[in-house]
PDB file of N, CA and C in Angstrom:
ATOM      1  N   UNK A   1      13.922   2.103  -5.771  1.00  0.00           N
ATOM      2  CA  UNK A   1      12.971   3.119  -5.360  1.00  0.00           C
ATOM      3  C   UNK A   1      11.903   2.472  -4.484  1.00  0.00           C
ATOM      4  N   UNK A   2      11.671   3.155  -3.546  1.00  0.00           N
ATOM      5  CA  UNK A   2      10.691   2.161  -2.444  1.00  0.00           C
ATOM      6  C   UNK A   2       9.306   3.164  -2.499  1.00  0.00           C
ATOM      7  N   UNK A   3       8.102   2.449  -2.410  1.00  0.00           N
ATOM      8  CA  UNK A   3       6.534   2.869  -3.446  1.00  0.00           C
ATOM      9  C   UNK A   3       6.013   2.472  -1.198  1.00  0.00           C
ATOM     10  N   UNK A   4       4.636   4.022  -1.428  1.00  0.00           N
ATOM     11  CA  UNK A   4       3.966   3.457  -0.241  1.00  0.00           C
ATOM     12  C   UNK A   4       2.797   3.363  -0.803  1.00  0.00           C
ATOM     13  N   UNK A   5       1.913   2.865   0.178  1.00  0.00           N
ATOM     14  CA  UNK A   5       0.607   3.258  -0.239  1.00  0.00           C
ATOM     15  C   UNK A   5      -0.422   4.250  -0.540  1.00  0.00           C
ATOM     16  N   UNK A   6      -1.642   4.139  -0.677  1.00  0.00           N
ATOM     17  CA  UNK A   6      -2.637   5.454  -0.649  1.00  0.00           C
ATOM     18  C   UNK A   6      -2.727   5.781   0.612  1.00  0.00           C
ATOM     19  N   UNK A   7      -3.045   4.528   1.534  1.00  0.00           N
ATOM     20  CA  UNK A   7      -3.503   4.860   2.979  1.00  0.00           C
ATOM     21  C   UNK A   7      -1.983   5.327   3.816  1.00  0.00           C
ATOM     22  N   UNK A   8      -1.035   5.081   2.967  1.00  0.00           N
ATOM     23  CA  UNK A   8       0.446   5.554   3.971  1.00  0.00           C
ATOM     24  C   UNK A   8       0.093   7.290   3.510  1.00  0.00           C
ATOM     25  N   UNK A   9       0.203   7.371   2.320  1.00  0.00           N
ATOM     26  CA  UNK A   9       0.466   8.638   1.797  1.00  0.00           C
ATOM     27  C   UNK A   9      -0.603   9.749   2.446  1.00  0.00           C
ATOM     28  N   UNK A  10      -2.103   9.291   2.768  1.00  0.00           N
ATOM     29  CA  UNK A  10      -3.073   9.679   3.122  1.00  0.00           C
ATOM     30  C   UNK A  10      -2.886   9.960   4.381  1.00  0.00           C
ATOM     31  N   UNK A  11      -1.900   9.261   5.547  1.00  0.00           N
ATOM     32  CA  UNK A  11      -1.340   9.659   6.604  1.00  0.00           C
ATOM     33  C   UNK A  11      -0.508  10.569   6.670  1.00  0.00           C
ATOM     34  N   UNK A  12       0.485  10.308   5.690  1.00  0.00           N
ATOM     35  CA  UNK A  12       1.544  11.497   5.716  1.00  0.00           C
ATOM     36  C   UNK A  12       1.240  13.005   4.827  1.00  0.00           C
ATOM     37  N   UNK A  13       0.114  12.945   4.461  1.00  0.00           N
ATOM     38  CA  UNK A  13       0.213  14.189   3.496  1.00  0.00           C
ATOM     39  C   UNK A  13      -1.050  14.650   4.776  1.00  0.00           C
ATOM     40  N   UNK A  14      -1.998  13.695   5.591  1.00  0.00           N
ATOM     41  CA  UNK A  14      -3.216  14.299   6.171  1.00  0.00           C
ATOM     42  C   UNK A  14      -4.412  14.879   4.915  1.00  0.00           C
ATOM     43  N   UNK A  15      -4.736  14.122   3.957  1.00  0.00           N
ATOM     44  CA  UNK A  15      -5.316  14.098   2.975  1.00  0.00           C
ATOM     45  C   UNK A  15      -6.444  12.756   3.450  1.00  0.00           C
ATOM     46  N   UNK A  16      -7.314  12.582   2.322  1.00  0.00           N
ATOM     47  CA  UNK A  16      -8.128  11.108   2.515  1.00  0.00           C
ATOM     48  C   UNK A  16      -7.584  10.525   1.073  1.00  0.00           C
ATOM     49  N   UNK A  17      -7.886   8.990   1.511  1.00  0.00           N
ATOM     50  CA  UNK A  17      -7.553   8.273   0.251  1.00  0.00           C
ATOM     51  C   UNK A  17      -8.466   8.505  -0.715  1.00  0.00           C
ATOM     52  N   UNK A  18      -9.494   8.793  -0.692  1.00  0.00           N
ATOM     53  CA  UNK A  18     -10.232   8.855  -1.888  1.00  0.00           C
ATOM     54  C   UNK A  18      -9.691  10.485  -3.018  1.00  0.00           C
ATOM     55  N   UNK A  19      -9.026  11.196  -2.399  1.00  0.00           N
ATOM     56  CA  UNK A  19      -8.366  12.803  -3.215  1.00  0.00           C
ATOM     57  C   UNK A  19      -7.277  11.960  -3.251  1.00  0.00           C
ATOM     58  N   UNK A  20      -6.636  11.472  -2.610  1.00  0.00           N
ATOM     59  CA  UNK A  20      -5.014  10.578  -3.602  1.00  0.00           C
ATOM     60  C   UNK A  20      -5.387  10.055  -4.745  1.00  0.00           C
ATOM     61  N   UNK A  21      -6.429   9.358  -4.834  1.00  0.00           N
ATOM     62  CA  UNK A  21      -6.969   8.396  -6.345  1.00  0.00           C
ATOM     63  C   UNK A  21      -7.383   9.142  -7.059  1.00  0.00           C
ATOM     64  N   UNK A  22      -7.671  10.349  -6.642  1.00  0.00           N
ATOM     65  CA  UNK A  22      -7.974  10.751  -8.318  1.00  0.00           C
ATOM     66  C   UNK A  22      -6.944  11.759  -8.812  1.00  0.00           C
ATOM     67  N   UNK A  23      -6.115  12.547  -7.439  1.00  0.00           N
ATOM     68  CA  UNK A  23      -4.631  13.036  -7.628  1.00  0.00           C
ATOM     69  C   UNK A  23      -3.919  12.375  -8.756  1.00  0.00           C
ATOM     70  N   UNK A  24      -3.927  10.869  -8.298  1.00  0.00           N
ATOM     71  CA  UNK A  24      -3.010   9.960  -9.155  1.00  0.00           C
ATOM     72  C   UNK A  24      -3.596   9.623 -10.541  1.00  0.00           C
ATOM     73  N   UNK A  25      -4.597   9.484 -10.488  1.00  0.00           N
ATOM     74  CA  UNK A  25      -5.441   8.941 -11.666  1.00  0.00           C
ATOM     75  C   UNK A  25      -5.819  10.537 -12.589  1.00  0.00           C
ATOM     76  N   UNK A  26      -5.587  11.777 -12.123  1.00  0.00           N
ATOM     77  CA  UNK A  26      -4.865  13.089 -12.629  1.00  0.00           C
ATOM     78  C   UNK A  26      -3.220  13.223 -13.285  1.00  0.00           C
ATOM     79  N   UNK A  27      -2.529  12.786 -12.770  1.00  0.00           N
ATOM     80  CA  UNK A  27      -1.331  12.538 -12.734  1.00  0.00           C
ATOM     81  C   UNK A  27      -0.445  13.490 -12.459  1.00  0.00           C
ATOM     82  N   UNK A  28      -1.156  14.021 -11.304  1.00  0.00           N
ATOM     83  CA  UNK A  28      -0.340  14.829 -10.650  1.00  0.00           C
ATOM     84  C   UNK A  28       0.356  14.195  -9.364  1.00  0.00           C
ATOM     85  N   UNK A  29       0.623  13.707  -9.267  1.00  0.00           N
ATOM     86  CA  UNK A  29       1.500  12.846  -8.366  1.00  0.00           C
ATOM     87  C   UNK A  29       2.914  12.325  -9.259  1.00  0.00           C
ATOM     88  N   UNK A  30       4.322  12.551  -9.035  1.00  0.00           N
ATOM     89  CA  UNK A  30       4.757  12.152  -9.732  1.00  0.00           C
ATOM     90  C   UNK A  30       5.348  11.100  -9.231  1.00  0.00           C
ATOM     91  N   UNK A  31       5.569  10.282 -10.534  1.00  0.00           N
ATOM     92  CA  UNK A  31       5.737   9.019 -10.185  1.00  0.00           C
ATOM     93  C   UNK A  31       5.130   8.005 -10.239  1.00  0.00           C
ATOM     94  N   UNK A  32       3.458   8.028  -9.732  1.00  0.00           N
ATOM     95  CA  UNK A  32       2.673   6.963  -9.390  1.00  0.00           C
ATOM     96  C   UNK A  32       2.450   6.238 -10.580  1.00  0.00           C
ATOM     97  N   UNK A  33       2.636   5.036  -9.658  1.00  0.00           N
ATOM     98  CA  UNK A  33       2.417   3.839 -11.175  1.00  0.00           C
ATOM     99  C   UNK A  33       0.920   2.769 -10.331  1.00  0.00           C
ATOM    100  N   UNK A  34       0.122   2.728 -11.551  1.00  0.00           N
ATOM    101  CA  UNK A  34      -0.856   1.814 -10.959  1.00  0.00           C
ATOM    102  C   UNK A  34      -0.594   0.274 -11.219  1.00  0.00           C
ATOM    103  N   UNK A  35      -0.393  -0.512  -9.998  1.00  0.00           N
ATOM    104  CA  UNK A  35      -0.485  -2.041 -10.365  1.00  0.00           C
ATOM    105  C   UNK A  35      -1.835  -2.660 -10.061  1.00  0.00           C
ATOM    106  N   UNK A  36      -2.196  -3.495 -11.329  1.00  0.00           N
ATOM    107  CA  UNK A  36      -3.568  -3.809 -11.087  1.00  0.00           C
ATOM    108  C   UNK A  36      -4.601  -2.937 -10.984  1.00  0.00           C
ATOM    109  N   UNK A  37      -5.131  -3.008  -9.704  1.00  0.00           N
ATOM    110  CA  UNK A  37      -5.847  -2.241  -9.070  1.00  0.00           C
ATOM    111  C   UNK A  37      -5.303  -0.952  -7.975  1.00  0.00           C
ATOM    112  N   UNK A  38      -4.345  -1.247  -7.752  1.00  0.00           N
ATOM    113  CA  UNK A  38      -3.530  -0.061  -6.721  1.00  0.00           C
ATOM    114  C   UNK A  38      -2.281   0.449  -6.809  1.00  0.00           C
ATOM    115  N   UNK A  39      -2.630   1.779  -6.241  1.00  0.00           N
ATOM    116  CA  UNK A  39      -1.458   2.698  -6.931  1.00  0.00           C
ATOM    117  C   UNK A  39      -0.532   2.557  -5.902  1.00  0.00           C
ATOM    118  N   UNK A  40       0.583   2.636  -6.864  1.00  0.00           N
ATOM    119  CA  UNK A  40       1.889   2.769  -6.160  1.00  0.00           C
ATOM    120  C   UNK A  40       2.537   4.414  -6.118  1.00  0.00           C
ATOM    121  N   UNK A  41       2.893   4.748  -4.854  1.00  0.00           N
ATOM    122  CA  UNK A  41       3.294   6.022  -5.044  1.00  0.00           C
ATOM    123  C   UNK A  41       4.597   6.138  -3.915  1.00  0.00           C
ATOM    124  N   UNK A  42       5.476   7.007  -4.830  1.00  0.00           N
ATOM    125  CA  UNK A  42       6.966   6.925  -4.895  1.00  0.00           C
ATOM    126  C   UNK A  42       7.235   7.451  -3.210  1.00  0.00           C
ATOM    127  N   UNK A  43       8.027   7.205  -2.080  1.00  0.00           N
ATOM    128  CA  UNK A  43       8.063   7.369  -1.117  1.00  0.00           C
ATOM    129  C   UNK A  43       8.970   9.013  -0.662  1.00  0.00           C
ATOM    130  N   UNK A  44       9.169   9.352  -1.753  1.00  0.00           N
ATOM    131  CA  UNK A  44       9.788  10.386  -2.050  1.00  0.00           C
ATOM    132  C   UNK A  44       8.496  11.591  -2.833  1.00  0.00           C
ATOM    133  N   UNK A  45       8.048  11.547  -2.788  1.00  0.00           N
ATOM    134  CA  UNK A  45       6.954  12.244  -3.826  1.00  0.00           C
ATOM    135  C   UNK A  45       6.507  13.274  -2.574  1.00  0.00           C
ATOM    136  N   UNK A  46       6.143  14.484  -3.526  1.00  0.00           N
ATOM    137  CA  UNK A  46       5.796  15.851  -2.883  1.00  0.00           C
ATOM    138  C   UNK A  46       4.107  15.624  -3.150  1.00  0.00           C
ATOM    139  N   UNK A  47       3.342  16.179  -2.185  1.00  0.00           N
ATOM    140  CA  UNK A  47       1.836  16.378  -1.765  1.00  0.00           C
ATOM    141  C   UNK A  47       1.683  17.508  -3.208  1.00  0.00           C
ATOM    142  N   UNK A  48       1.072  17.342  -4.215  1.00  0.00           N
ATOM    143  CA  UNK A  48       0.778  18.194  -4.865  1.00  0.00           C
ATOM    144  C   UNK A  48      -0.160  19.427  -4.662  1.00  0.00           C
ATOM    145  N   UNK A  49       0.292  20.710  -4.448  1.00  0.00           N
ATOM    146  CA  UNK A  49      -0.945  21.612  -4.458  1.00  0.00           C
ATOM    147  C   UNK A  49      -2.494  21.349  -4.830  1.00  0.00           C
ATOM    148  N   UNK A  50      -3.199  22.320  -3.751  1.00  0.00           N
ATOM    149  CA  UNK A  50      -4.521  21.763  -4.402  1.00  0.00           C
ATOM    150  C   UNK A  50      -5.058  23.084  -5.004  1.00  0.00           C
ATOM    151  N   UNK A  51      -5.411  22.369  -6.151  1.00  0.00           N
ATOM    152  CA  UNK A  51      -6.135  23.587  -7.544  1.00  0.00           C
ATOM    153  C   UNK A  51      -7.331  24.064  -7.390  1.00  0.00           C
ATOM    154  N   UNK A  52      -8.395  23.085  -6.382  1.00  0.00           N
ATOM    155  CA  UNK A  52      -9.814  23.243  -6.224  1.00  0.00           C
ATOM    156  C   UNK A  52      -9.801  24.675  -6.396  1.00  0.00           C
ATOM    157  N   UNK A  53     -11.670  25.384  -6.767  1.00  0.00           N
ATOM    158  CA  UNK A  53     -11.717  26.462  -6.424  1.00  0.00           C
ATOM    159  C   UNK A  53     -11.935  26.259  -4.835  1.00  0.00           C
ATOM    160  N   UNK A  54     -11.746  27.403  -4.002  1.00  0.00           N
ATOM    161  CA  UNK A  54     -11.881  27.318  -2.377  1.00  0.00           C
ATOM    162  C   UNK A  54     -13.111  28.399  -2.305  1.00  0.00           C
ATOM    163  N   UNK A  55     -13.369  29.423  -2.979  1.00  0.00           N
ATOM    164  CA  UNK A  55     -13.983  30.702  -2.850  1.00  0.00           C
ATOM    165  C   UNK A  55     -15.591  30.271  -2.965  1.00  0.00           C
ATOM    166  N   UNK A  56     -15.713  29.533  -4.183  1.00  0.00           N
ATOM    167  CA  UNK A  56     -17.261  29.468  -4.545  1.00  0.00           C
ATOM    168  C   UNK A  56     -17.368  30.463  -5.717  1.00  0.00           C
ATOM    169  N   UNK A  57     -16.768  31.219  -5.835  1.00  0.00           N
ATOM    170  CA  UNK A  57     -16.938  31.564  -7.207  1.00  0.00           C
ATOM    171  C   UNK A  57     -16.271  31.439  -7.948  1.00  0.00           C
ATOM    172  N   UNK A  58     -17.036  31.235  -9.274  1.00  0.00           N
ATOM    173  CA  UNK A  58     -16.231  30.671 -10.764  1.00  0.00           C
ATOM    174  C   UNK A  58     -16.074  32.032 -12.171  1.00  0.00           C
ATOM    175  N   UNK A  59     -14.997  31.451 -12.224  1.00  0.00           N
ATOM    176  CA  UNK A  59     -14.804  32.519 -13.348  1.00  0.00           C
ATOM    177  C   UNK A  59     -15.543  32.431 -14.739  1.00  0.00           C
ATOM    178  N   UNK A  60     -16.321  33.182 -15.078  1.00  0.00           N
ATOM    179  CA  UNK A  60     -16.488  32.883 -16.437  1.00  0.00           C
ATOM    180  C   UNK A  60     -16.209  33.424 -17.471  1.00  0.00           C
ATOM    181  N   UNK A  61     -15.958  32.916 -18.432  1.00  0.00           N
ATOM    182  CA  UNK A  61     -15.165  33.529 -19.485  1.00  0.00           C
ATOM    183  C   UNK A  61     -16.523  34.659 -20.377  1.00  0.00           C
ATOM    184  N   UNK A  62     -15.960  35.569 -21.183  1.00  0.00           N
ATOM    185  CA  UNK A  62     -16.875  36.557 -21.437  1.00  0.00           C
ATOM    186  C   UNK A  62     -16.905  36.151 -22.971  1.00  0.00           C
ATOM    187  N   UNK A  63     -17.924  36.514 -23.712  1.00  0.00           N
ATOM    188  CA  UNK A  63     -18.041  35.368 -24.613  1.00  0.00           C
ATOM    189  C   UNK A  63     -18.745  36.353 -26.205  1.00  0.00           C
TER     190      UNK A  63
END
């Protein structure tokens, strides 16, 4: 299995490295394995949806 980097993946998805690290460190990335200090992520791996809210408003639960 061949692993790229943050800064490869950050090219190919058009993301920044700093939302890959915490993608991965989420573990929504599948696959990624951290060595040491840096993540390895599978060269095959899909850009995971992003969950953020986009709107600005938050739901709140009724209580």
């Amino acid at each position: 299995m061949e692993y790229i980097s943050i800064k490869q993946a950050s090219e190919k998805w058009g993301i920044t490295k700093r939302r890959i690290q915490v993608l991965c460190a989420e573990g929504r990335i599948e696959g990624a394995t951290k060595i040491g200090s840096f993540w390895a992520i599978p060269s095959e791996a899909v850009k995971p949806s992003d969950m953020r809210i986009k709107s600005g408003k938050y739901v709140k639960e009724k209580e």
